[in-house]
N, C-alpha and C. Protein backbone atom coordinates (compact mmCIF):
# COMPACT_ATOMS: atom_id res chain seq x y z
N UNK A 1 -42.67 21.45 -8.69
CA UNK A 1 -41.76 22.05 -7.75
C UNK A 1 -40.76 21.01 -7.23
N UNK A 2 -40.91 19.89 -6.70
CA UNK A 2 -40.42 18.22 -6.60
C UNK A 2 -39.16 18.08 -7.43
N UNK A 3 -39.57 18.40 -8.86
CA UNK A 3 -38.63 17.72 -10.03
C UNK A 3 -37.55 18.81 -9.76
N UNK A 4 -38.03 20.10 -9.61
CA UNK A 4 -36.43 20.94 -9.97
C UNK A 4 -35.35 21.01 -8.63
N UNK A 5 -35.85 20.36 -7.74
CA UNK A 5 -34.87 20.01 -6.23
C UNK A 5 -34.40 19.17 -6.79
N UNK A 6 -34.94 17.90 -6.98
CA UNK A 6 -34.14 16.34 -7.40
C UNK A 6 -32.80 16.19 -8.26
N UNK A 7 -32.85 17.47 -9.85
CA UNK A 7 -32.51 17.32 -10.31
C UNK A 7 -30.98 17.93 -10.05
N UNK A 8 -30.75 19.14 -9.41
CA UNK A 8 -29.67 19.56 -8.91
C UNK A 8 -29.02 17.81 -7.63
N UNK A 9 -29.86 18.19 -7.02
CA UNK A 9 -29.67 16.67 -5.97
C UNK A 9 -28.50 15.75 -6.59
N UNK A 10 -29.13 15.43 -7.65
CA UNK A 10 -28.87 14.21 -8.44
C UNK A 10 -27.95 14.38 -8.88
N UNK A 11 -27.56 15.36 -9.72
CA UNK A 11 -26.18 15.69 -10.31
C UNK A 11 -25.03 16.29 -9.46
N UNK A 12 -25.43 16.72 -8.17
CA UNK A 12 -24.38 16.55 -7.08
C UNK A 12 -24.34 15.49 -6.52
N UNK A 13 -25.39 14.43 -6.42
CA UNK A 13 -24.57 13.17 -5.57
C UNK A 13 -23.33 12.51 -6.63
N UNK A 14 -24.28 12.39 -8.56
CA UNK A 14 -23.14 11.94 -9.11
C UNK A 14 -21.64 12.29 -8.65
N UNK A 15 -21.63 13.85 -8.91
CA UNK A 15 -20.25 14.25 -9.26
C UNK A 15 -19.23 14.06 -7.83
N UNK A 16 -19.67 13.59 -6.56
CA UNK A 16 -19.23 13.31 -5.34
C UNK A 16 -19.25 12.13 -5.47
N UNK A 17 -19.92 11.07 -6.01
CA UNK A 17 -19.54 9.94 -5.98
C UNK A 17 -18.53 9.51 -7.26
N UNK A 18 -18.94 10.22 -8.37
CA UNK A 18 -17.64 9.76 -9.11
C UNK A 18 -16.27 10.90 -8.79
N UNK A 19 -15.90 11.17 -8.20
CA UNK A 19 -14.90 11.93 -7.33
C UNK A 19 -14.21 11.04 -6.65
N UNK A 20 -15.09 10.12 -6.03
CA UNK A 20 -14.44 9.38 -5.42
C UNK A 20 -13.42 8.07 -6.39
N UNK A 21 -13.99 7.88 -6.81
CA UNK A 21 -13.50 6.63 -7.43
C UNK A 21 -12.35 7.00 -8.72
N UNK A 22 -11.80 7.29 -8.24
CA UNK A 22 -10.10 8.18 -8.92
C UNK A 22 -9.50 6.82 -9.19
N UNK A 23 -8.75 6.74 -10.49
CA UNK A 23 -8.13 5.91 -10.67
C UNK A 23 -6.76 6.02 -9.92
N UNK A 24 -6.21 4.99 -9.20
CA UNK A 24 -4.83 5.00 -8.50
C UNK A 24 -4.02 3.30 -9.15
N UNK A 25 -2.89 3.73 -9.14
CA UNK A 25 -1.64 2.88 -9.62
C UNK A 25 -1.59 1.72 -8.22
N UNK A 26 -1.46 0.46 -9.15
CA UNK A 26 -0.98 -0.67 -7.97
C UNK A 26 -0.09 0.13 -7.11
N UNK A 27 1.29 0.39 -6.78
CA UNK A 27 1.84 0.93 -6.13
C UNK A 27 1.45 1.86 -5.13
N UNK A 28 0.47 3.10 -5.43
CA UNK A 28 -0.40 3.46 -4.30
C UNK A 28 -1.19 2.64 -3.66
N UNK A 29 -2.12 1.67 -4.36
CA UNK A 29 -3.08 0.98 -3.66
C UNK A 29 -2.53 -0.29 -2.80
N UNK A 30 -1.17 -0.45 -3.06
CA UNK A 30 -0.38 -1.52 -1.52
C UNK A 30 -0.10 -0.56 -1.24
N UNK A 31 0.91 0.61 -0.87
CA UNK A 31 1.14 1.22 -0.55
C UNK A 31 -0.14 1.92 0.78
N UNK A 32 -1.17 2.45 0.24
CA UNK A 32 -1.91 2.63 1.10
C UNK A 32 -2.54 1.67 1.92
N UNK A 33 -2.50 0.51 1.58
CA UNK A 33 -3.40 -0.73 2.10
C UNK A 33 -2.28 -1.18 3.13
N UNK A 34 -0.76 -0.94 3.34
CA UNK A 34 0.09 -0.95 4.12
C UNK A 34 0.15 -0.41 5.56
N UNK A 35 -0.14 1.13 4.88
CA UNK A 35 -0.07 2.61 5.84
C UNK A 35 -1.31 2.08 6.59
N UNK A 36 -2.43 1.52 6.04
CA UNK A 36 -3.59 1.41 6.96
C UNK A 36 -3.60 0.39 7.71
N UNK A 37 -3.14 -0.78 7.19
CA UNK A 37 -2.93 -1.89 8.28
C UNK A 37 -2.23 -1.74 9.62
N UNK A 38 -1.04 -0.43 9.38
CA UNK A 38 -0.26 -0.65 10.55
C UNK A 38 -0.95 0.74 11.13
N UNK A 39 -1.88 1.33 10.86
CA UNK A 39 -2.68 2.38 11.71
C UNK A 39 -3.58 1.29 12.30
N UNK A 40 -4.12 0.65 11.55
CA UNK A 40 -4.82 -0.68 12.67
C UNK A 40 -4.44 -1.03 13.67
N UNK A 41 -3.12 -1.52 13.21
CA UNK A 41 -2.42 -2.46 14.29
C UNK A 41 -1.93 -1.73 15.57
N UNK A 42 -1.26 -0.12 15.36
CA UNK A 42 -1.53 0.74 16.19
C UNK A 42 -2.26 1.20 17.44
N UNK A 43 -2.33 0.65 18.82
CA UNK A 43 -3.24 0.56 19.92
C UNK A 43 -3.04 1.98 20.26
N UNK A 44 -2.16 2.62 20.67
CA UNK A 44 -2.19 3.78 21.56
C UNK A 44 -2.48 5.38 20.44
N UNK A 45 -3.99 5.49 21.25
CA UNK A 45 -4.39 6.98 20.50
C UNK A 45 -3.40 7.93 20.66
N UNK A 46 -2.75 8.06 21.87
CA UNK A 46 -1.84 9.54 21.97
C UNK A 46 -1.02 9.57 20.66
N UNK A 47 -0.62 8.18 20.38
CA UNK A 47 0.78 8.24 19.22
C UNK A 47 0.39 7.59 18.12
N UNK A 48 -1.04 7.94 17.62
CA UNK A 48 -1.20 7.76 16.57
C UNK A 48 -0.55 7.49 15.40
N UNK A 49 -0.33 6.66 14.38
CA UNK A 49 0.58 7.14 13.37
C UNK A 49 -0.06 8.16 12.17
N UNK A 50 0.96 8.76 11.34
CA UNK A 50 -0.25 10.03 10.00
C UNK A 50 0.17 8.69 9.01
N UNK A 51 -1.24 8.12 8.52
CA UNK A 51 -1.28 7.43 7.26
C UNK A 51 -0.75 8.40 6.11
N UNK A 52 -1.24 9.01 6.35
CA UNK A 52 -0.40 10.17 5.07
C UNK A 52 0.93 9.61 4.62
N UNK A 53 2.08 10.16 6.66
CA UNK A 53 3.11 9.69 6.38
C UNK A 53 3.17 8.88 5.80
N UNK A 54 2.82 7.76 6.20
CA UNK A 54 3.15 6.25 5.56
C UNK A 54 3.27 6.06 4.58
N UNK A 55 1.99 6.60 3.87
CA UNK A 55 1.93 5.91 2.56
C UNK A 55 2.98 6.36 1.79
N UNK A 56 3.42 8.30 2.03
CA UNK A 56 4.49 8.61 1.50
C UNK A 56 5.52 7.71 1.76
N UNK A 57 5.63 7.17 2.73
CA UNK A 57 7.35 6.19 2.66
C UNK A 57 6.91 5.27 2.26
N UNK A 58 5.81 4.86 2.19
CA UNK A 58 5.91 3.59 1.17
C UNK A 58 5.64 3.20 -0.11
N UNK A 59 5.58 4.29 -0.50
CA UNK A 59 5.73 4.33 -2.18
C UNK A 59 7.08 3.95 -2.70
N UNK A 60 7.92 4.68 -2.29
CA UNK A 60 9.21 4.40 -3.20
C UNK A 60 9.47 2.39 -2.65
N UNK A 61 8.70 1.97 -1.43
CA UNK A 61 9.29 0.84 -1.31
C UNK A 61 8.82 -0.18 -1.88
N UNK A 62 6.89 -0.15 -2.51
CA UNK A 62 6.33 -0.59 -3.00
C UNK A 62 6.49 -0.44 -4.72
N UNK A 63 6.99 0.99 -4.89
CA UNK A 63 7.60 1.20 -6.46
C UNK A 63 8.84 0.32 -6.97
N UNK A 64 9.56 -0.29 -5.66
CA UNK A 64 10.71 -0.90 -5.94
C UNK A 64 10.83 -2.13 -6.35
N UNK A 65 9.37 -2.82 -5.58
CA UNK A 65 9.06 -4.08 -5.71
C UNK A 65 8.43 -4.52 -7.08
N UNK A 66 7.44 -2.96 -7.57
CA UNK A 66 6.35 -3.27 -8.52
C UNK A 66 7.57 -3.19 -9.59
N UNK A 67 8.78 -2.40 -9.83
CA UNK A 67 9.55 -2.38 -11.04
C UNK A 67 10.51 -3.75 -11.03
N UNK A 68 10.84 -4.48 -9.87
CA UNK A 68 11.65 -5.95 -10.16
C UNK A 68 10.52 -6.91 -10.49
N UNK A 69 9.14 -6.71 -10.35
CA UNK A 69 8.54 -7.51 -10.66
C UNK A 69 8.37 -7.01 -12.23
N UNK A 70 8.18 -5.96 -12.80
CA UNK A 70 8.43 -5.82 -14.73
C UNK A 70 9.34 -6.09 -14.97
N UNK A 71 11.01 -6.54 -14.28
CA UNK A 71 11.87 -6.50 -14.89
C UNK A 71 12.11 -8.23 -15.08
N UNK A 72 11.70 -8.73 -14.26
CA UNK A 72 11.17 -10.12 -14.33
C UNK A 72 10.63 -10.37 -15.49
N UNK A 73 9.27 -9.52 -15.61
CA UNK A 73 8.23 -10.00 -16.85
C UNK A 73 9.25 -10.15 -17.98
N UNK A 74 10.06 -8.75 -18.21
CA UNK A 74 10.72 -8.41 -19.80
C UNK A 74 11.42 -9.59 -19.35
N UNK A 75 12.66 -9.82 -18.68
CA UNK A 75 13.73 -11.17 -19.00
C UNK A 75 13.70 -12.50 -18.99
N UNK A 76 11.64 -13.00 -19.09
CA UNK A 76 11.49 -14.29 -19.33
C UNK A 76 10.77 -15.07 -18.31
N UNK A 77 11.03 -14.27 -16.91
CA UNK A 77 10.52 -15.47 -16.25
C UNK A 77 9.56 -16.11 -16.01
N UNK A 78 9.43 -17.00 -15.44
CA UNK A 78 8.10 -17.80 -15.97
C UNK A 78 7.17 -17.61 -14.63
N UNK A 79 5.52 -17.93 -14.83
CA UNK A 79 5.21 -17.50 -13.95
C UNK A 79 5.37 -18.13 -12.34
N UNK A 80 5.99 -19.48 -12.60
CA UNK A 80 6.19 -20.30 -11.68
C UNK A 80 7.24 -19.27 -10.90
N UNK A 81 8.02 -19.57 -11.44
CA UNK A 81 9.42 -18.70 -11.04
C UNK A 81 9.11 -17.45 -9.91
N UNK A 82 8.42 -16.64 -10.72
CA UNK A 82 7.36 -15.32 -10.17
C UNK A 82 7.23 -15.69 -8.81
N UNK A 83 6.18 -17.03 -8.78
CA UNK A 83 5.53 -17.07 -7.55
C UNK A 83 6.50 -17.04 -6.53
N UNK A 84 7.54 -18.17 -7.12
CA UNK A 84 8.88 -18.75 -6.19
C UNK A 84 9.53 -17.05 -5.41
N UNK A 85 9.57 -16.15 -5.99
CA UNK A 85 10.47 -15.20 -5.92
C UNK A 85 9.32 -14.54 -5.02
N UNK A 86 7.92 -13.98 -5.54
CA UNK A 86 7.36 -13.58 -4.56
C UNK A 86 7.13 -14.09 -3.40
N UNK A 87 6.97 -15.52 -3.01
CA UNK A 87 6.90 -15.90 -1.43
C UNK A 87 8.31 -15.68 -1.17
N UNK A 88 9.69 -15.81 -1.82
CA UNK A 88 10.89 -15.57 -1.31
C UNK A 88 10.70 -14.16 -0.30
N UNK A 89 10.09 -12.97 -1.15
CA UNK A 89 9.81 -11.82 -1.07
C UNK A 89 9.50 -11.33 0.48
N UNK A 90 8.43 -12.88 1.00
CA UNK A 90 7.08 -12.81 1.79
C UNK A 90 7.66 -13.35 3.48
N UNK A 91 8.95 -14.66 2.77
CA UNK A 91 9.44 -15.04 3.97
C UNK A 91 10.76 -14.93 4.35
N UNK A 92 11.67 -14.64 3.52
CA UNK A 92 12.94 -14.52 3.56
C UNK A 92 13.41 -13.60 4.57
N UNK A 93 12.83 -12.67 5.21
CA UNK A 93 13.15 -11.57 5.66
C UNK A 93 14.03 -10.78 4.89
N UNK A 94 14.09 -10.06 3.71
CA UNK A 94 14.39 -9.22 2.88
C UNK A 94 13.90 -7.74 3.15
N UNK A 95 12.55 -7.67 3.89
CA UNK A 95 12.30 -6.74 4.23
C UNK A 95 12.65 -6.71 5.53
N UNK A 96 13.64 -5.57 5.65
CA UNK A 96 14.22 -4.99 7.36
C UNK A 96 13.87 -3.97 7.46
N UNK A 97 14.15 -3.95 9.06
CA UNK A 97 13.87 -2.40 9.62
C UNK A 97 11.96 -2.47 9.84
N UNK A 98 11.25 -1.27 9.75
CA UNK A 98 9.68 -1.06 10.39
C UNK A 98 10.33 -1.34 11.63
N UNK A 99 11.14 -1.16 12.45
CA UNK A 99 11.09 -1.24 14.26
C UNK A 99 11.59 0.07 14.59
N UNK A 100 11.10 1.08 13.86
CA UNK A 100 11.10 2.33 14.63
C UNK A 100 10.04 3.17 14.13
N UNK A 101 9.79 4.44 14.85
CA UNK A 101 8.57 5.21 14.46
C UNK A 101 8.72 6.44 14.78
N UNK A 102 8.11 7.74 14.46
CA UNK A 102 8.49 8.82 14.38
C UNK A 102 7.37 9.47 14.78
N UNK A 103 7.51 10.18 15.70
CA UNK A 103 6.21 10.91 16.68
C UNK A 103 6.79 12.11 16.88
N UNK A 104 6.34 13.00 16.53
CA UNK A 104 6.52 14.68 17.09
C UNK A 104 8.07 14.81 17.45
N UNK A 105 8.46 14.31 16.06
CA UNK A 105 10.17 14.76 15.59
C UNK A 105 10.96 13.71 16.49
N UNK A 106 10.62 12.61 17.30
CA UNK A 106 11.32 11.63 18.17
C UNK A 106 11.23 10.71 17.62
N UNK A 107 11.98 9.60 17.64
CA UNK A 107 12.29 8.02 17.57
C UNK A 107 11.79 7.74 18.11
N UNK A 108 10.69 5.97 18.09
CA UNK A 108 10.50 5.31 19.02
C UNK A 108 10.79 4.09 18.34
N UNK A 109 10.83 3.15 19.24
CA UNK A 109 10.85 1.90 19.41
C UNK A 109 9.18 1.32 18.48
N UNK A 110 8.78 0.34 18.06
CA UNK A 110 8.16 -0.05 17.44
C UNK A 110 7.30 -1.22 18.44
N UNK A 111 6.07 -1.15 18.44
CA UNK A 111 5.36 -2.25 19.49
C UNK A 111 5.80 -3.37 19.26
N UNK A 112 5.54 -3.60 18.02
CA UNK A 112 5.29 -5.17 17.49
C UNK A 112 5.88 -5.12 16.03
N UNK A 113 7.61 -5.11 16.02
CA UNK A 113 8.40 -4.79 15.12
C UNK A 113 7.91 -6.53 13.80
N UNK A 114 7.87 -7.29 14.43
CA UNK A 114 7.81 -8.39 13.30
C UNK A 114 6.31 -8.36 12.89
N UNK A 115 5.52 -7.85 13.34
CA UNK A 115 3.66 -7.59 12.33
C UNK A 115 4.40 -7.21 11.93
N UNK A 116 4.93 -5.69 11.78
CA UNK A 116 4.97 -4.80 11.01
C UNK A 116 5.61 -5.34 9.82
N UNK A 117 6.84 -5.57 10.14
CA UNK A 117 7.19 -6.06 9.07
C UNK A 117 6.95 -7.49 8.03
N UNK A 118 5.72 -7.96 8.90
CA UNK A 118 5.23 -9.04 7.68
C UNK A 118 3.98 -7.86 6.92
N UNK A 119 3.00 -7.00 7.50
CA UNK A 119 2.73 -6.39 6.97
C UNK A 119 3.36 -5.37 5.64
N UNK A 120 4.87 -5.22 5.87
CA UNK A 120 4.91 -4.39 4.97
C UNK A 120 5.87 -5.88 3.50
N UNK A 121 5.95 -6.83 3.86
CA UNK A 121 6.80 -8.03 2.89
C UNK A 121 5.06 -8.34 2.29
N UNK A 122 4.14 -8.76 3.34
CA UNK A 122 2.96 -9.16 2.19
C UNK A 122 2.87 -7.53 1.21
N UNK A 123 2.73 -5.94 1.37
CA UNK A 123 2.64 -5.29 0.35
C UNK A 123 3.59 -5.33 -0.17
N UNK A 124 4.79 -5.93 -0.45
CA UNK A 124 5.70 -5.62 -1.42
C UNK A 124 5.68 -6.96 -2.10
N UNK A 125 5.09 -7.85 -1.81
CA UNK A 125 4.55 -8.87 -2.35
C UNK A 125 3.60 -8.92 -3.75
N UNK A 126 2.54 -7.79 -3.18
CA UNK A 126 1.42 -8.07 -3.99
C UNK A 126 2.01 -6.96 -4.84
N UNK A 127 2.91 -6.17 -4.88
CA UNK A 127 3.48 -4.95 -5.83
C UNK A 127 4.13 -5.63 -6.61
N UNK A 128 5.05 -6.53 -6.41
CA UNK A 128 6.24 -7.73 -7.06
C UNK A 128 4.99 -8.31 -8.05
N UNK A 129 4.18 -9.18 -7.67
CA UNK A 129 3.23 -9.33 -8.30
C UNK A 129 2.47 -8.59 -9.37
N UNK A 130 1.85 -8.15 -8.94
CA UNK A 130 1.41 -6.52 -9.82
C UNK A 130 2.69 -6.49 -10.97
N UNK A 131 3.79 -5.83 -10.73
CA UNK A 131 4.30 -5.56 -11.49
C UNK A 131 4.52 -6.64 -12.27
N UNK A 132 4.82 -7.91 -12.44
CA UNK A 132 5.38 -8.99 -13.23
C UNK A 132 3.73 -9.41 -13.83
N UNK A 133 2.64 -8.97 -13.10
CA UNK A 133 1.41 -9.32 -14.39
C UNK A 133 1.29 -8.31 -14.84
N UNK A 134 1.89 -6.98 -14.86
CA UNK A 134 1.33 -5.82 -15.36
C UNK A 134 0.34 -4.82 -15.24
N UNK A 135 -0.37 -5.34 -13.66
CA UNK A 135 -1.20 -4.12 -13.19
C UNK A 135 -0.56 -2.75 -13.19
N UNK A 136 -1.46 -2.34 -14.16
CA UNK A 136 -1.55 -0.74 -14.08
C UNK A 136 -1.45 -0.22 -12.65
């Protein structure tokens, strides 16, 4: 009586645990690892931010980074070079803007506009990256 519980058991924990583990593209996975840092960094519950949102806007910004980093790979550069261009990436301030936020259709002001935006230069970093080694 034992064995025929277990065995249903068993083949539903599989199929929930491999459910989980979905293959996702470098570009989502900074992308989301972005959206969540700055829900971290985020103190006030009333104005939560939607990671959702986020990650949606930060795809196309992390897609932008991961395709100059292939376009790098194809025209030669070397990996030194790479690195040079990704810390350019990291400190240059190239990435602007993150000093505003969007709450129940309003603008706000941004707490702590420069985290944010080293948070979002290190993910476009590791996408630049990604893309010039060729993570899938």
């Amino acid at each position: 009586m034992l064995k025929k519980g277990i065995l249903p058991l068993a083949v539903s924990i599989s199929l929930v645990l491999s459910a989980c583990n979905s293959q996702q593209t470098s570009v989502d996975r900074n992308a989301r690892h972005v959206a969540q840092e700055i829900a971290q960094n985020h103190f006030d519950p009333n104005t939560r931010p939607l990671t959702a949102d986020n990650i949606r806007v930060m795809k196309p910004v992390m897609q932008q980074f991961y395709d100059i980093g292939k376009r790098d790979q194809a025209s030669g550069m070397t990996p030194v070079q790479a690195m040079e261009r990704a810390l350019l990436i990291g400190t240059s301030g190239i990435i602007q803007g993150g000093d505003k936020a969007m709450y129940a259709g309003q603008t706000y002001t941004v707490d702590d506009p420069i985290t944010q935006q080293k948070m979002i230069a290190k993910g476009a970093t590791a996408s630049y990256l990604d893309g010039y080694n060729g993570v899938p």
